[in-house]
Protein backbone atom coordinates (compact mmCIF):
# COMPACT_ATOMS: atom_id res chain seq x y z
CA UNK A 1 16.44 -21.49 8.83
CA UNK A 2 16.70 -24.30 6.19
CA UNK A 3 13.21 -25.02 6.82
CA UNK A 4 12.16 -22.00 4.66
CA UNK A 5 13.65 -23.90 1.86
CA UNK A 6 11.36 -26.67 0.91
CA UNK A 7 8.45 -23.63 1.52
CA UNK A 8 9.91 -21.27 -1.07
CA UNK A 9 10.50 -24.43 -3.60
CA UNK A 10 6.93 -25.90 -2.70
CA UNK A 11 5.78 -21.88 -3.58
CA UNK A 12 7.58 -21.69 -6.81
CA UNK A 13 6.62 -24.83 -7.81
CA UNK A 14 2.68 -24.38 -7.27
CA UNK A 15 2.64 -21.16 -8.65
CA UNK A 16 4.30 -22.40 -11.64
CA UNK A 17 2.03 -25.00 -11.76
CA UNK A 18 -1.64 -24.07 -10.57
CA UNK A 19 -1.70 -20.71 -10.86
CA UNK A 20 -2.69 -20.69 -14.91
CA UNK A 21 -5.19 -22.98 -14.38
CA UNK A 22 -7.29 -21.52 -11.06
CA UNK A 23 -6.82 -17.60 -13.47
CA UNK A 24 -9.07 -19.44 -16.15
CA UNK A 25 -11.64 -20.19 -13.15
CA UNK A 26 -12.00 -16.25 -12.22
CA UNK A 27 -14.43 -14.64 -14.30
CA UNK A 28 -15.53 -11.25 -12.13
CA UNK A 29 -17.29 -9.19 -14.84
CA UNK A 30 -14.98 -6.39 -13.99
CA UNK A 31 -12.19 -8.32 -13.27
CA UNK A 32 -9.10 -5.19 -13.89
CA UNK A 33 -11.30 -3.12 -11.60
CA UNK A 34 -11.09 -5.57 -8.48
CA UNK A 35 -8.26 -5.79 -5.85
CA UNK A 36 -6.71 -8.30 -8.06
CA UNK A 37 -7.32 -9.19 -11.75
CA UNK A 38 -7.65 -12.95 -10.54
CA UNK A 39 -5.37 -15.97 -8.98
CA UNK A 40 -1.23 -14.60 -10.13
CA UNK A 41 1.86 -14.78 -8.86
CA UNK A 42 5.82 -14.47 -9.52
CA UNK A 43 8.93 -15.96 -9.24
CA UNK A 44 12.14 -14.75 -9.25
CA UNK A 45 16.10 -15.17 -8.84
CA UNK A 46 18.76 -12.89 -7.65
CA UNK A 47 21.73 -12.18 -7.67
CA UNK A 48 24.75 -9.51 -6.59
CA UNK A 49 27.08 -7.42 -4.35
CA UNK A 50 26.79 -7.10 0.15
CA UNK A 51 28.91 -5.37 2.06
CA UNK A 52 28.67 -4.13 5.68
CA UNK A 53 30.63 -2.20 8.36
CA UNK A 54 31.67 -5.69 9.77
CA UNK A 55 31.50 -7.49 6.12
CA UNK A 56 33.63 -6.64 3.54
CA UNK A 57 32.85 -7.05 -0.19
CA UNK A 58 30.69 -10.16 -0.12
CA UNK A 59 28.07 -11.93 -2.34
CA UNK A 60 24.56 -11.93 -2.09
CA UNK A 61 21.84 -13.65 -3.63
CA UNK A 62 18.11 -14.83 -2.82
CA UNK A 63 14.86 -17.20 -4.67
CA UNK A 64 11.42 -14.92 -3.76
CA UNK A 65 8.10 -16.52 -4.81
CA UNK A 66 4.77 -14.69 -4.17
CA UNK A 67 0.93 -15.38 -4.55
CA UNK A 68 -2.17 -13.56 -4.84
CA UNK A 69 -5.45 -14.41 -4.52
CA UNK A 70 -9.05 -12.52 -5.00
CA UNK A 71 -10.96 -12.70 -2.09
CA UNK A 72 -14.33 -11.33 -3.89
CA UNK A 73 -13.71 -8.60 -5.96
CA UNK A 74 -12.21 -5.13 -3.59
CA UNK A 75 -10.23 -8.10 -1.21
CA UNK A 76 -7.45 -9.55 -2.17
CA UNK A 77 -4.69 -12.20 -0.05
CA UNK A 78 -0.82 -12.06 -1.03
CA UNK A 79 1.60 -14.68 0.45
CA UNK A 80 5.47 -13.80 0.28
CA UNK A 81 8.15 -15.96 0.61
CA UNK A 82 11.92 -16.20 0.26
CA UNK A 83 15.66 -17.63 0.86
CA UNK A 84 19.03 -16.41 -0.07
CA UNK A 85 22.30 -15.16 1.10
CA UNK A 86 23.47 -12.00 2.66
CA UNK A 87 27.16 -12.00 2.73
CA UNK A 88 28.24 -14.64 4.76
CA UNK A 89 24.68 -15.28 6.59
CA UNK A 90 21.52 -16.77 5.40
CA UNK A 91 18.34 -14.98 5.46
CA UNK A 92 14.58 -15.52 4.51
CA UNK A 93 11.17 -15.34 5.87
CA UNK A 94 7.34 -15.63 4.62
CA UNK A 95 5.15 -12.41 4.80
CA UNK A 96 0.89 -11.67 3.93
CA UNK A 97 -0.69 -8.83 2.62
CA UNK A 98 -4.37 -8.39 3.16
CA UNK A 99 -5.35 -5.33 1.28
CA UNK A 100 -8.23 -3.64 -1.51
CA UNK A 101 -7.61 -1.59 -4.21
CA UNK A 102 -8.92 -0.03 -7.22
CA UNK A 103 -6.71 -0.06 -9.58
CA UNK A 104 -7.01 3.47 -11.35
CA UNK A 105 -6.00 4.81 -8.06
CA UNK A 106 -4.68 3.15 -4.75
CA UNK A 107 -4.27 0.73 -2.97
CA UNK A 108 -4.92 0.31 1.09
CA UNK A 109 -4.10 -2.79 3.15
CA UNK A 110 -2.01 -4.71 6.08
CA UNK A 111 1.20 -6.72 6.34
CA UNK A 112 2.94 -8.85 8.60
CA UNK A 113 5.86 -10.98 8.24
CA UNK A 114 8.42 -13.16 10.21
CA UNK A 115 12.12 -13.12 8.39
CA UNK A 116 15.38 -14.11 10.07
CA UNK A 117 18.90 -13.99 9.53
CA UNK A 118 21.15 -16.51 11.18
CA UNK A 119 25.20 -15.90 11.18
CA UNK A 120 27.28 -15.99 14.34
CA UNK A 121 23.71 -15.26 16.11
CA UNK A 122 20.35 -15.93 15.08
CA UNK A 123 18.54 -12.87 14.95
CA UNK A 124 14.27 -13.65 14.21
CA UNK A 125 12.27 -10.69 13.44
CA UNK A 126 9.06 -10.18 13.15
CA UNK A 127 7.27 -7.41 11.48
CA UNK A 128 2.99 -5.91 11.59
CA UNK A 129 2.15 -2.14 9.55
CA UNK A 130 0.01 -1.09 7.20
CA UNK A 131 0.61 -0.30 3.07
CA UNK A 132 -0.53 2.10 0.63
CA UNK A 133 -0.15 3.17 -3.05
CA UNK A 134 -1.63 6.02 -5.25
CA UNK A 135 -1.28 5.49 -8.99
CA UNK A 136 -1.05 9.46 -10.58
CA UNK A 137 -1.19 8.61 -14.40
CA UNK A 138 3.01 7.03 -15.60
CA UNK A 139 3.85 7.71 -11.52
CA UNK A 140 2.94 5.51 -8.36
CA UNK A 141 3.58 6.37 -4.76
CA UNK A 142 3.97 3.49 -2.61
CA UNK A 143 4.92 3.02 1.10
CA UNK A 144 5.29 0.13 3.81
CA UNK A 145 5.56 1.19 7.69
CA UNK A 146 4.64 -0.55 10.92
CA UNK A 147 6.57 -2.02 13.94
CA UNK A 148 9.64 -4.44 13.92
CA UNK A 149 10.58 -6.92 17.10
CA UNK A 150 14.32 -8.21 16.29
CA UNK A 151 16.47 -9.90 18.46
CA UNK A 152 19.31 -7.91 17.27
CA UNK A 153 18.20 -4.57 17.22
CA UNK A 154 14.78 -4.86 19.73
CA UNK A 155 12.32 -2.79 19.04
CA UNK A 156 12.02 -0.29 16.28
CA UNK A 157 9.91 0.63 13.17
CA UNK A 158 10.56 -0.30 9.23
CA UNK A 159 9.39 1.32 6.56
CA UNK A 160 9.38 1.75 2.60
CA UNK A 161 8.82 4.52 0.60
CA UNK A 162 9.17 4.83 -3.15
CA UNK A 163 8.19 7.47 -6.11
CA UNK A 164 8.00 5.07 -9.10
CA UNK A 165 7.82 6.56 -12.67
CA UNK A 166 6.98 4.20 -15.88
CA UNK A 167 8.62 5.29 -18.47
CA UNK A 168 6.94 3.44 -20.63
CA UNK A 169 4.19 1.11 -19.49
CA UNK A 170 6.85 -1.56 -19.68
CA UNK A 171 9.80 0.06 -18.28
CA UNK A 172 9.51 1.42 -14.29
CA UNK A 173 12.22 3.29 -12.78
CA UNK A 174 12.05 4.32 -9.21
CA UNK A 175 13.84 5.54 -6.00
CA UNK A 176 12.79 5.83 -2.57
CA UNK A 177 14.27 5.75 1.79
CA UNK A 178 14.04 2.43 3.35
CA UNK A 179 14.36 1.74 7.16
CA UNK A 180 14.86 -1.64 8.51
CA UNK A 181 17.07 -3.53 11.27
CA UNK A 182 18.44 0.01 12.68
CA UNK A 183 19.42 0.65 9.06
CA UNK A 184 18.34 3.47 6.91
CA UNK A 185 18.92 3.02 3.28
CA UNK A 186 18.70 5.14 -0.16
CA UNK A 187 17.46 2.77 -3.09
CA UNK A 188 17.25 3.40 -6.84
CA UNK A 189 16.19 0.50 -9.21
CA UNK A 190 14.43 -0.11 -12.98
CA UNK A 191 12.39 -3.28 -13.86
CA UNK A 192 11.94 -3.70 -17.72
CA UNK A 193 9.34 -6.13 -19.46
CA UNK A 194 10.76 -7.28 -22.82
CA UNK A 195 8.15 -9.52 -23.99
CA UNK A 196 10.31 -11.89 -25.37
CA UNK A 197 8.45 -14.14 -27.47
CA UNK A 198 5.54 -13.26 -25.06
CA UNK A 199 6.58 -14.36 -22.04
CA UNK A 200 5.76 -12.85 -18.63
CA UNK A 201 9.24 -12.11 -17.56
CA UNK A 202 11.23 -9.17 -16.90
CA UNK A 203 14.76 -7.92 -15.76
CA UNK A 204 15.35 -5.72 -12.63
CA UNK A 205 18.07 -4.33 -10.80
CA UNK A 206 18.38 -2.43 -7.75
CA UNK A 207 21.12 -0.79 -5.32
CA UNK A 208 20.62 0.27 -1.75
CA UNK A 209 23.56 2.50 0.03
CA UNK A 210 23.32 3.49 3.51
CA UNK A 211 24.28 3.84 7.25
CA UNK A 212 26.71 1.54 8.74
CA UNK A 213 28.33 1.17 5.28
CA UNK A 214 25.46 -0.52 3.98
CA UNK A 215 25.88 -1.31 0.20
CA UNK A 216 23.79 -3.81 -1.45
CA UNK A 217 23.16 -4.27 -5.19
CA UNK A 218 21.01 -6.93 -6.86
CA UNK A 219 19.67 -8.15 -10.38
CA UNK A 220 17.72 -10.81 -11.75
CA UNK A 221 14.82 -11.87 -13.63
CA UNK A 222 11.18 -12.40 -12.60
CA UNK A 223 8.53 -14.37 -13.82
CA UNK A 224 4.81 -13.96 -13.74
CA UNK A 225 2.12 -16.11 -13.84
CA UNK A 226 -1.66 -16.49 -14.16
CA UNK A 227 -2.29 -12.86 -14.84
CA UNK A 228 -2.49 -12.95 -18.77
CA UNK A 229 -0.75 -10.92 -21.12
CA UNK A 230 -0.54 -7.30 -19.88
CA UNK A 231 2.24 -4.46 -19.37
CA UNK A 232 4.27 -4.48 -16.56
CA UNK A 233 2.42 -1.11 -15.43
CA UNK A 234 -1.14 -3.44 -15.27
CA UNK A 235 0.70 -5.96 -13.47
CA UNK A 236 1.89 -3.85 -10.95
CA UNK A 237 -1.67 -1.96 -10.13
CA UNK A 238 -3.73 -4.87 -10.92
CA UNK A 239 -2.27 -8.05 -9.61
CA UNK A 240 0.40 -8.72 -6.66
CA UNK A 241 2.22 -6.62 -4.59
CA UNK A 242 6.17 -6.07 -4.26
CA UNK A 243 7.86 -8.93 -2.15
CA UNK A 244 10.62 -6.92 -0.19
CA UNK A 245 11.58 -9.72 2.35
CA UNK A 246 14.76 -9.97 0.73
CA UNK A 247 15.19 -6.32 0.46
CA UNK A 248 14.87 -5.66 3.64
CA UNK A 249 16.98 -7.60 5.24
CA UNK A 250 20.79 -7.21 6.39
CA UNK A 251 23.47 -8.91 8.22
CA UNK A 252 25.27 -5.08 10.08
CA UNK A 253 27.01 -6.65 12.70
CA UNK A 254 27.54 -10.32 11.10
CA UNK A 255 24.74 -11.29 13.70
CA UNK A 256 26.52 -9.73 16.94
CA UNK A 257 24.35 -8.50 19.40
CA UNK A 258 25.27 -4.60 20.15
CA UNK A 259 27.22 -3.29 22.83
CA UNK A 260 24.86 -0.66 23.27
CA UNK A 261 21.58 0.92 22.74
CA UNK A 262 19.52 -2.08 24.33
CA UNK A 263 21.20 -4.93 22.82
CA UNK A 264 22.12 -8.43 24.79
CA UNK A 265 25.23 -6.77 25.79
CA UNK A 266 24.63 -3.39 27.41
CA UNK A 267 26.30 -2.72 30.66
CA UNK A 268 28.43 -6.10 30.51
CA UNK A 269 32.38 -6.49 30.74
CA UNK A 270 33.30 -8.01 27.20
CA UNK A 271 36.37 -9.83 26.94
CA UNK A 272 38.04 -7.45 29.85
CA UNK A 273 36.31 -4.09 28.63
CA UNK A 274 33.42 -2.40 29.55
CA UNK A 275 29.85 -1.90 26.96
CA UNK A 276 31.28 1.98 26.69
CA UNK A 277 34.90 0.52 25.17
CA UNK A 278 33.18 -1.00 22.20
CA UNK A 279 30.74 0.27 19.20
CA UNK A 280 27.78 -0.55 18.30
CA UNK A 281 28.75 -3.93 17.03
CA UNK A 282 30.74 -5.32 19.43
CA UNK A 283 34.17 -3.65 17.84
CA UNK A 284 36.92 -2.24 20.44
CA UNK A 285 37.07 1.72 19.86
CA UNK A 286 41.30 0.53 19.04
CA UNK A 287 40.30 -1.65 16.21
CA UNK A 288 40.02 -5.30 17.91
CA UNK A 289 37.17 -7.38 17.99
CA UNK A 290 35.29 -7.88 21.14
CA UNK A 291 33.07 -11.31 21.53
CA UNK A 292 30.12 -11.70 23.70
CA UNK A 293 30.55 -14.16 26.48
CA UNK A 294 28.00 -16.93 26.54
C-alpha cells in the first residue's frame, strides 16, 4: 500500500505545477463545448468520522488528486488517485475515465480502477463499468456501475447514483444510493465555491449511512487548477469528473474474510466452531470473536 503514496504526492505536485501552463497551450475554438475545456485538475484534503459493525467510532481521512486531459475535442482522459485512512486501515487506489461529453447535456464514458484496503487482511479490488451524466438546467443526474473483483467480498457489482441540484451556480447540493464492497450506502453532501480572493477552491462535506452500521462523514477543501476562472457548475460539466476512490471504499469487517457467502472461510471449523456459528464477519453468534486459521 505505501507505494500509492509517492504517486498521489508526485500527482498533486504536477498538477499544481504543470497544469496552468499546458491550459494556456489549448486553444480549441470551442473549447466549453468539448469533452473538456482543456488540461485541469484538483486536489484535495479530507477529513472526518468511520465507524463500522466491527469498528467503533474511528477517524478517517484521505489526499485525492485528479487529472484531465483533452484528447481532441469530444475525448477526454481523467486519471484518479488517492491515500488516506479508514478507521484503523489504510486505503487508496488510482482509477481512469475515458469518456465524451457535451457539456449542455451529458456525459458518456468508461472507468476502471484498482483500490485496496489493507488491515488485519489485505483486501485488493479491482473495479471496470461504464458512467453517465445528464445536465437538466440547475440539476445533474449522474451514475457509476460496472463489476467489482475483491478479495474480501469476491465478486459483485458497485455503483453510484446521484440527483445533484445547484443552488446557485456556485453552491451544489446532492444525494444519491451507493453500492460498493457488499455495502449499500445513502449519501447526502454540498460543495460550495467561495471565490475567495479568486481562488479555485471550495469546501465540501459529505455523510454516507448504511448496512452493516456503515457511517462515514467527511469534509475538506478542494482545489482546482488549469481550468480558469469559472463557477463551480462549469467546472463540474466542463472539466474533470468526481474522484470517488475514497468514497467508495470501507473497512466492514476490519479486513476479515467472511464466514459465509463465498468468502476464504466458508465451510471451515474456526477456532472450534463451524462457518454456520459465526456472522458474516467472522463474529461468534454469542458475542466472541472468531479468527481465521492461517
Amino acid at each position: 500500500m505505501k507505494h500509492l503514496i509517492p504517486f498521489a504526492s508526485g500527482m498533486a505536485c504536477a498538477i499544481a505545477i504543470t497544469t496552468p501552463a499546458w491550459a494556456a497551450d489549448v486553444n480549441f475554438e470551442n473549447a466549453s463545448e468539448c469533452a473538456v475545456s482543456g488540461f485541469n485538475g484538483k486536489v484535495e484534503g479530507a477529513g472526518g468520522y468511520y465507524e463500522d459493525q466491527t469498528t467503533n467510532s474511528n477517524g478517517r481521512g484521505h489526499g485525492a488528486a485528479s487529472l484531465s486531459l483533452p484528447l481532441g475535442c469530444m475525448w477526454a482522459l481523467q486519471i484518479d488517485g488517492a491515500y488516506g485512512a479508514i478507521g484503523p486501515a489504510d486505503g487508496g487506489g488510482v482509477g481512469a475515465h475515458l469518456f465524451t461529453r457535451d457539456p449542455s447535456s451529458y456525459l458518456f464514458g468508461v472507468f476502471g480502477s484498482y483500490s485496496n484496503v489493507d488491515d488485519i487482511i489485505n483486501n485488493d479490488i479491482f473495479r471496470i463499468g461504464g458512467e453517465a451524466e445528464f445536465y437538466f438546467g440547475q440539476f445533474s443526474l449522474e451514475g457509476l456501475a460496472g463489476y467489482e473483483d475483491a478479495d474480501f467480498s469476491g465478486n459483485d457489482w458497485f455503483a453510484s447514483a446521484t440527483a445533484a441540484f445547484y443552488a446557485t451556480d456556485d453552491v451544489r447540493l446532492y444525494a444519491g444510493y451507493r453500492h460498493f464492497l457488499s455495502t449499500d450506502t445513502g449519501v447526502v453532501g454540498v460543495e460550495w465555491q467561495p471565490h475567495f480572493s479568486g481562488l479555485p477552491v471550495t469546501l465540501f462535506t459529505e455523510g454516507q449511512v448504511g448496512s452493516d452500521d456503515f457511517v462515514s462523514v467527511l469534509g475538506g477543501v478542494r482545489f482546482y487548477f488549469g481550468a480558469g476562472d469559472k463557477s463551480l457548475k462549469r467546472r463540474h460539466r466542463e472539466d474533470d469528473p468526481a474522484n470517488l476512490i475514497m468514497n467508495l471504499l470501507s473497512n466492514v469487517c476490519g479486513g476479515r474474510f467472511p464466514a459465509s457467502g463465498g468468502g476464504a472461510a466458508e465451510g471451515k471449523i474456526l477456532d472450534g466452531l463451524a462457518a454456520s456459528d459465526v456472522d458474516s464477519c467472522g463474529n461468534a453468534l454469542d458475542g466472541g470473536v472468531v479468527v481465521v486459521p492461517e
